[in-house]
Structure formats: structure tokens, C-alpha cells
C-alpha atoms as a PDB file:
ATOM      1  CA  UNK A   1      16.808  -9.589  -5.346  1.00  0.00           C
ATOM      2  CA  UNK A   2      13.948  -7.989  -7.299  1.00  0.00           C
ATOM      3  CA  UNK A   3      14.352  -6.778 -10.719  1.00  0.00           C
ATOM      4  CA  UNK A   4      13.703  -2.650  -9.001  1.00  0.00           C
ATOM      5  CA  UNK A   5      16.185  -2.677  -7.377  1.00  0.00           C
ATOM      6  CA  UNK A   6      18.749  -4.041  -9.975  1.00  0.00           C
ATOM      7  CA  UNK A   7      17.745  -1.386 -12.159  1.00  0.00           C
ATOM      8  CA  UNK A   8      18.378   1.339  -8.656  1.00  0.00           C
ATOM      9  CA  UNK A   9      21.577  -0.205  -8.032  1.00  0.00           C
ATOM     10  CA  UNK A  10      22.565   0.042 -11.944  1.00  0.00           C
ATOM     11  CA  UNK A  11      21.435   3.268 -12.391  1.00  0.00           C
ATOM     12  CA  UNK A  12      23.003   4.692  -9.010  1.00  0.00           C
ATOM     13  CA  UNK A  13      26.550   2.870 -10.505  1.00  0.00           C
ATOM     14  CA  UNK A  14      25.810   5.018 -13.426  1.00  0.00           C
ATOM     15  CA  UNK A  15      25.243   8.223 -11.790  1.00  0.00           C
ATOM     16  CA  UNK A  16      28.300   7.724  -9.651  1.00  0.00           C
ATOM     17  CA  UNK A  17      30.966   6.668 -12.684  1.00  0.00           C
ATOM     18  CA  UNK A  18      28.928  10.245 -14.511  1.00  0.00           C
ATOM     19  CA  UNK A  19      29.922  12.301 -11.606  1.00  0.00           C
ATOM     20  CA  UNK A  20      33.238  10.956 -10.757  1.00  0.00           C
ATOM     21  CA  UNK A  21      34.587  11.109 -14.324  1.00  0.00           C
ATOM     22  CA  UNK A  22      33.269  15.380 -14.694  1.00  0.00           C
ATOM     23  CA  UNK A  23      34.768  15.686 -11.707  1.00  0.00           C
ATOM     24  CA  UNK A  24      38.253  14.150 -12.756  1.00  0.00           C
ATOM     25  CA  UNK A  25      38.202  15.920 -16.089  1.00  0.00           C
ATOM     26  CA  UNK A  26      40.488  18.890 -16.971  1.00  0.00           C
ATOM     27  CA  UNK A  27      39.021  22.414 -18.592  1.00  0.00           C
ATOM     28  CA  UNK A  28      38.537  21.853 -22.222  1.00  0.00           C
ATOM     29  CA  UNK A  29      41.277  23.964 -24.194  1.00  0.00           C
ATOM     30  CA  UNK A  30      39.596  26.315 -26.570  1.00  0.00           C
ATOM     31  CA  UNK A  31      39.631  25.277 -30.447  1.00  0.00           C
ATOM     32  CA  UNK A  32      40.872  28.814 -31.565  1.00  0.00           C
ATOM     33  CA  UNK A  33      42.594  31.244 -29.232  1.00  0.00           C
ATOM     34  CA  UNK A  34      40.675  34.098 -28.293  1.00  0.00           C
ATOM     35  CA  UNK A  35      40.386  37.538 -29.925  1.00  0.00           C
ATOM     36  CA  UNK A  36      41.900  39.959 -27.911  1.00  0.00           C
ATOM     37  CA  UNK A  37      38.890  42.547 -26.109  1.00  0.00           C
ATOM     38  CA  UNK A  38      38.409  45.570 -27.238  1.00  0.00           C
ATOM     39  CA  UNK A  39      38.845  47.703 -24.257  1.00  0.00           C
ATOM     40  CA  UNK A  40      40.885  50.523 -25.294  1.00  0.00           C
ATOM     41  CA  UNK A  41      40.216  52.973 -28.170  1.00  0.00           C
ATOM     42  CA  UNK A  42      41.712  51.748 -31.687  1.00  0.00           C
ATOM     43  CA  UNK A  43      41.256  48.154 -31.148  1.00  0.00           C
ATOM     44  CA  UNK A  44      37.668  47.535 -32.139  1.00  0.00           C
ATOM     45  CA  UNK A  45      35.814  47.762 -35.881  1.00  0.00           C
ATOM     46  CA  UNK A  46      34.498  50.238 -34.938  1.00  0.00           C
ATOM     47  CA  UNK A  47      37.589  52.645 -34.443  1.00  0.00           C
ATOM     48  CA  UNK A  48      39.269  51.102 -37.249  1.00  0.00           C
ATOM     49  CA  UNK A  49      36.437  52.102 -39.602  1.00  0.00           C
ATOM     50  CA  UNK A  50      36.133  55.550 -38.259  1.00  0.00           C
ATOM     51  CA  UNK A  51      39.771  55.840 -38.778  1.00  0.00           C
ATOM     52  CA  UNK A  52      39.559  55.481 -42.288  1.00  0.00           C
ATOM     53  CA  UNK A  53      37.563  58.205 -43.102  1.00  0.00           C
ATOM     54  CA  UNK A  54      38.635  61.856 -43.422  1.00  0.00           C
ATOM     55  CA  UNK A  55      37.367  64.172 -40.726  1.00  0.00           C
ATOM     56  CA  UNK A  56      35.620  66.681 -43.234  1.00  0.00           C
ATOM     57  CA  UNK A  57      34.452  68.558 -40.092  1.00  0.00           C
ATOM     58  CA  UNK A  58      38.026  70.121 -40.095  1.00  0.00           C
ATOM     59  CA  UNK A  59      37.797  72.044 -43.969  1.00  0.00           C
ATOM     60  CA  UNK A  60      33.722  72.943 -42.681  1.00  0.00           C
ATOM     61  CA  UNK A  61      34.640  74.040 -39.597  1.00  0.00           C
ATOM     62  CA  UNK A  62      38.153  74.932 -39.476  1.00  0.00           C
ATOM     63  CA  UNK A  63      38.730  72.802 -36.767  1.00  0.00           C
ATOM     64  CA  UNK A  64      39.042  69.583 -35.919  1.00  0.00           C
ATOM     65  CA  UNK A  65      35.869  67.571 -33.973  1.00  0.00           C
ATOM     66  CA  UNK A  66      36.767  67.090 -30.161  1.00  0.00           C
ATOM     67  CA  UNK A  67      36.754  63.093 -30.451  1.00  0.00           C
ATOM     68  CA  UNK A  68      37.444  62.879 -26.352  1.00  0.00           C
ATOM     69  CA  UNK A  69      34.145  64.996 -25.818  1.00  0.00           C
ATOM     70  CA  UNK A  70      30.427  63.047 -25.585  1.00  0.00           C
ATOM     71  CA  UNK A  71      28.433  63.941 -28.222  1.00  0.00           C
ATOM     72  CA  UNK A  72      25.288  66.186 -27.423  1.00  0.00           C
ATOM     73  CA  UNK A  73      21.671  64.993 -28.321  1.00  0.00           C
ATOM     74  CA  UNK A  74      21.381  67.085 -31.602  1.00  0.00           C
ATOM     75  CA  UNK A  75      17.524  66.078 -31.684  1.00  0.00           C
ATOM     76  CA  UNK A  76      16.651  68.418 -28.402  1.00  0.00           C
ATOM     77  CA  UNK A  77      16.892  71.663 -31.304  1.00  0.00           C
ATOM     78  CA  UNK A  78      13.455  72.055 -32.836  1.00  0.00           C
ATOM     79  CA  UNK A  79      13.225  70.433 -36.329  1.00  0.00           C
ATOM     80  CA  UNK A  80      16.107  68.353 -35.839  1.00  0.00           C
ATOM     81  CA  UNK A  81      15.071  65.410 -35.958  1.00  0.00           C
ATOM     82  CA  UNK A  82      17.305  61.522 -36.108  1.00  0.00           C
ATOM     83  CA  UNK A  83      17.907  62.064 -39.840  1.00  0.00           C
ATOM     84  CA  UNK A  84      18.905  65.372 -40.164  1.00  0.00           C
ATOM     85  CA  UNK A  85      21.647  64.811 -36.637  1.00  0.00           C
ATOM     86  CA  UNK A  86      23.163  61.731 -38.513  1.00  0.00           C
ATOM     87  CA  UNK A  87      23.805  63.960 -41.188  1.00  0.00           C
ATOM     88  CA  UNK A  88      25.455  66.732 -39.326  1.00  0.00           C
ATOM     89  CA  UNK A  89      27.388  63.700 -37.347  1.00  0.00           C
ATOM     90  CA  UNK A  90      28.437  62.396 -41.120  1.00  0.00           C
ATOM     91  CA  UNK A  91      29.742  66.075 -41.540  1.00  0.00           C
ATOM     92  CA  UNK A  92      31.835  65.918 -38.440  1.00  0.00           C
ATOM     93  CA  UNK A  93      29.172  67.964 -36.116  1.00  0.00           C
ATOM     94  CA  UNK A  94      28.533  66.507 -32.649  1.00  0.00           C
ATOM     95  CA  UNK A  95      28.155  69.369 -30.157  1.00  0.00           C
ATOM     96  CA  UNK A  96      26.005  72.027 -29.873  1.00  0.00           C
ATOM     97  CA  UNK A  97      28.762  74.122 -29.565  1.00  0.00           C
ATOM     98  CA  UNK A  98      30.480  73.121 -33.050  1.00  0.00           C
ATOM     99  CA  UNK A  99      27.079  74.361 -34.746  1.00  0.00           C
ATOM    100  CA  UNK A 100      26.340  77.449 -32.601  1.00  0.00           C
ATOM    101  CA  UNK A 101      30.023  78.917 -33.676  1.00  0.00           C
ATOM    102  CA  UNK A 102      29.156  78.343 -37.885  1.00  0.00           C
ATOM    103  CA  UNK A 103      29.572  81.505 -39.251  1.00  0.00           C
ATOM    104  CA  UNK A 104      28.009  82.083 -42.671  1.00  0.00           C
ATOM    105  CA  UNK A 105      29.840  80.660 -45.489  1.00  0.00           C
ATOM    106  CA  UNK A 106      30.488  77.496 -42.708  1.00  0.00           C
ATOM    107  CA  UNK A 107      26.635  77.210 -42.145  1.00  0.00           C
ATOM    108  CA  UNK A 108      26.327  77.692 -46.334  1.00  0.00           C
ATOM    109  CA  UNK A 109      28.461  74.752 -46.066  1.00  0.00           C
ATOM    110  CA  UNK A 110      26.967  72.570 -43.878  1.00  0.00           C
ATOM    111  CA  UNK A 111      23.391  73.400 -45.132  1.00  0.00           C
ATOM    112  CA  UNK A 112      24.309  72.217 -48.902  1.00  0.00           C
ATOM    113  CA  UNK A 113      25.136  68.850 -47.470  1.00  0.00           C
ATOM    114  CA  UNK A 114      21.887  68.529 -45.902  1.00  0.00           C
ATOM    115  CA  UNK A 115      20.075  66.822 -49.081  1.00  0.00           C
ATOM    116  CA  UNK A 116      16.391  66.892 -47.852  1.00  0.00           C
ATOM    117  CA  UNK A 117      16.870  68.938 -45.154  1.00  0.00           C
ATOM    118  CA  UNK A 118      18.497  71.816 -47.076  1.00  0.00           C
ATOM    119  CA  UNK A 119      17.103  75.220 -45.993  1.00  0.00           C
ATOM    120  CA  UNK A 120      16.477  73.956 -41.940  1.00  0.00           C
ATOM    121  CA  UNK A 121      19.136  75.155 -40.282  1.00  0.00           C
ATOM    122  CA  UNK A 122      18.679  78.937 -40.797  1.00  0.00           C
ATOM    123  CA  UNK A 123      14.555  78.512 -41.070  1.00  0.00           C
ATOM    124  CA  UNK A 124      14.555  76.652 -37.851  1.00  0.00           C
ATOM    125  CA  UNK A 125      17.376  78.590 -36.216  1.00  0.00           C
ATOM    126  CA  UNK A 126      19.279  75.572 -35.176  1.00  0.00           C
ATOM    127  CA  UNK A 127      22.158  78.130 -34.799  1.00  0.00           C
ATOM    128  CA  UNK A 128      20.484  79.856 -32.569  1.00  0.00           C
ATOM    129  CA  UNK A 129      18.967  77.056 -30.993  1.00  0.00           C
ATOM    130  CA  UNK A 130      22.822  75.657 -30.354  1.00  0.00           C
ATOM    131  CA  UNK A 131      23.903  78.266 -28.894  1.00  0.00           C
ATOM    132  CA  UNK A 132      21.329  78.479 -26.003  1.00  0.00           C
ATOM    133  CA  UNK A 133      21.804  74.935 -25.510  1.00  0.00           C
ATOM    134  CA  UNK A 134      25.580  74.572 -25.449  1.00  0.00           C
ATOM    135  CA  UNK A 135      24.956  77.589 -22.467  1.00  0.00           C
ATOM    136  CA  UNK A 136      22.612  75.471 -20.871  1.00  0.00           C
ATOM    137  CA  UNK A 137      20.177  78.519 -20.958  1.00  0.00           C
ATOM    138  CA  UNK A 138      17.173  76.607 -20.855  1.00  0.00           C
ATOM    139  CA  UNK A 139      14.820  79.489 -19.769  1.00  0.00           C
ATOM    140  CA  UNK A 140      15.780  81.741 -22.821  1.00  0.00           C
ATOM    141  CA  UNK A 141      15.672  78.380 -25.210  1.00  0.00           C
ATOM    142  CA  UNK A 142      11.871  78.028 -23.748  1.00  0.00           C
ATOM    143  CA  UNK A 143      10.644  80.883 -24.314  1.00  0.00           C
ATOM    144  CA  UNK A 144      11.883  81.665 -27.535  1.00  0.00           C
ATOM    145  CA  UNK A 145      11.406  77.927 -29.073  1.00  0.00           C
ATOM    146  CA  UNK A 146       8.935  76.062 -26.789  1.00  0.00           C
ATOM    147  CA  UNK A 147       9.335  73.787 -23.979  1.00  0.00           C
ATOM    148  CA  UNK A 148      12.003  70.901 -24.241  1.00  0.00           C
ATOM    149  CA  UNK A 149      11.258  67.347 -24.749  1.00  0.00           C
END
């Protein structure tokens, strides 16, 4: 017999001791059990670190933030920009409807927590601009502040 096919034979032995063996073998159990999934609200880091602040929207507003609503995109009012929206979010305003129904000493409120942005929300009528939005009056939002993005 040649040397070849030895070296077949051996290596086919191999191959079939390989394949018989990861076929015999059991699962692998896992070296630490797993963490449970956060599927439902108040399980993940996320909820637990939102839980331990105050909602400050409530003393600002007088009411407390709808948590089971989506937020709206606070960026579609002109001269809102990403900042300024994770500031009102930080305040406890997430709808346009929370910051079309400010009244004046709320929107005093709100605007002296703005830092760098203090002064925008009555110069660039986000109020206003809220207020059309949370109607979904697009046409009067147009013409009065420019086409949305």
C-alpha cells in the first residue's frame, strides 16, 4: 500500500471519530444562568433609572407626563433643534400637546431651564408652533412657519 493512501485512510479515520463524537455529545450547560429578558416595562436599566428620578414635569406642568403615549418629534417646530428637545424631555415635555397647553408662568418656567436656549420658546413661537402640530394642521403650520422638514 502506498504511503497516499495511508495518510487518506488515516485522515478519513479521523474525520469519522470528529464527526461521530459532535454528534454523540450533549448541549454544553451554560457557565452562569441567564439574565432574565427584558420584555416588559420595569425590568430593564433603563426603566429602573428613569424610575429614580422625580417627574418634575408634574410641579411645571401641573400634570403628570403621559408615559403610555409615544413621544412626538419635538425637532419638526422651527428652532428646535436636538439640544434644545432633550432639554424639554429632561423637564418632563414629550408631546406637542404638553407644550402647546403652557400657560405663562408654566412657559416662564420651562424657558428658565432652557440654559442656552433661554428666550426661544416665545421668540420662535414653539407654543404656537405646538399647537398646530398636536392638531395636525399642517396647512396653517406652513404658511405661518414655512414648509416642514
Amino acid at each position: 500500500m502506498p504511503n497516499t493512501t495511508i495518510i487518506v485512510a488515516i485522515v478519513v479515520a479521523l474525520l469519522a471519530i470528529v464527526a461521530v463524537t459532535l454528534l454523540m455529545r450533549r448541549p454544553a450547560k451554560p457557565l452562569a444562568p441567564r439574565a432574565p429578558e427584558a420584555t416588559t416595562e420595569g425590568h430593564g436599566l433603563v426603566d429602573e433609572a428613569a424610575a429614580a428620578f422625580v417627574d418634575i414635569a408634574t410641579p411645571i406642568l401641573g400634570a403628570t407626563a403621559h408615559a403610555d403615549l409615544p413621544s412626538d418629534d419635538l425637532t419638526r417646530i422651527k428652532g428646535l433643534g436636538p439640544k434644545a428637545a432633550g432639554l424639554l424631555n429632561g423637564i418632563g415635555i414629550h408631546r406637542y400637546a404638553q407644550l402647546a397647553e403652557l400657560d405663562g408662568t408654566q412657559t416662564a418656567e420651562v424657558d428658565r431651564r432652557m440654559g442656552a436656549f433661554q428666550g426661544r420658546i416665545t421668540r420662535d413661537q414653539w407654543i404656537e408652533q405646538a399647537s398646530l402640530l398636536e392638531k395636525n394642521d399642517i396647512d396653517a403650520f406652513e404658511a405661518k412657519f414655512g414648509k416642514l422638514g
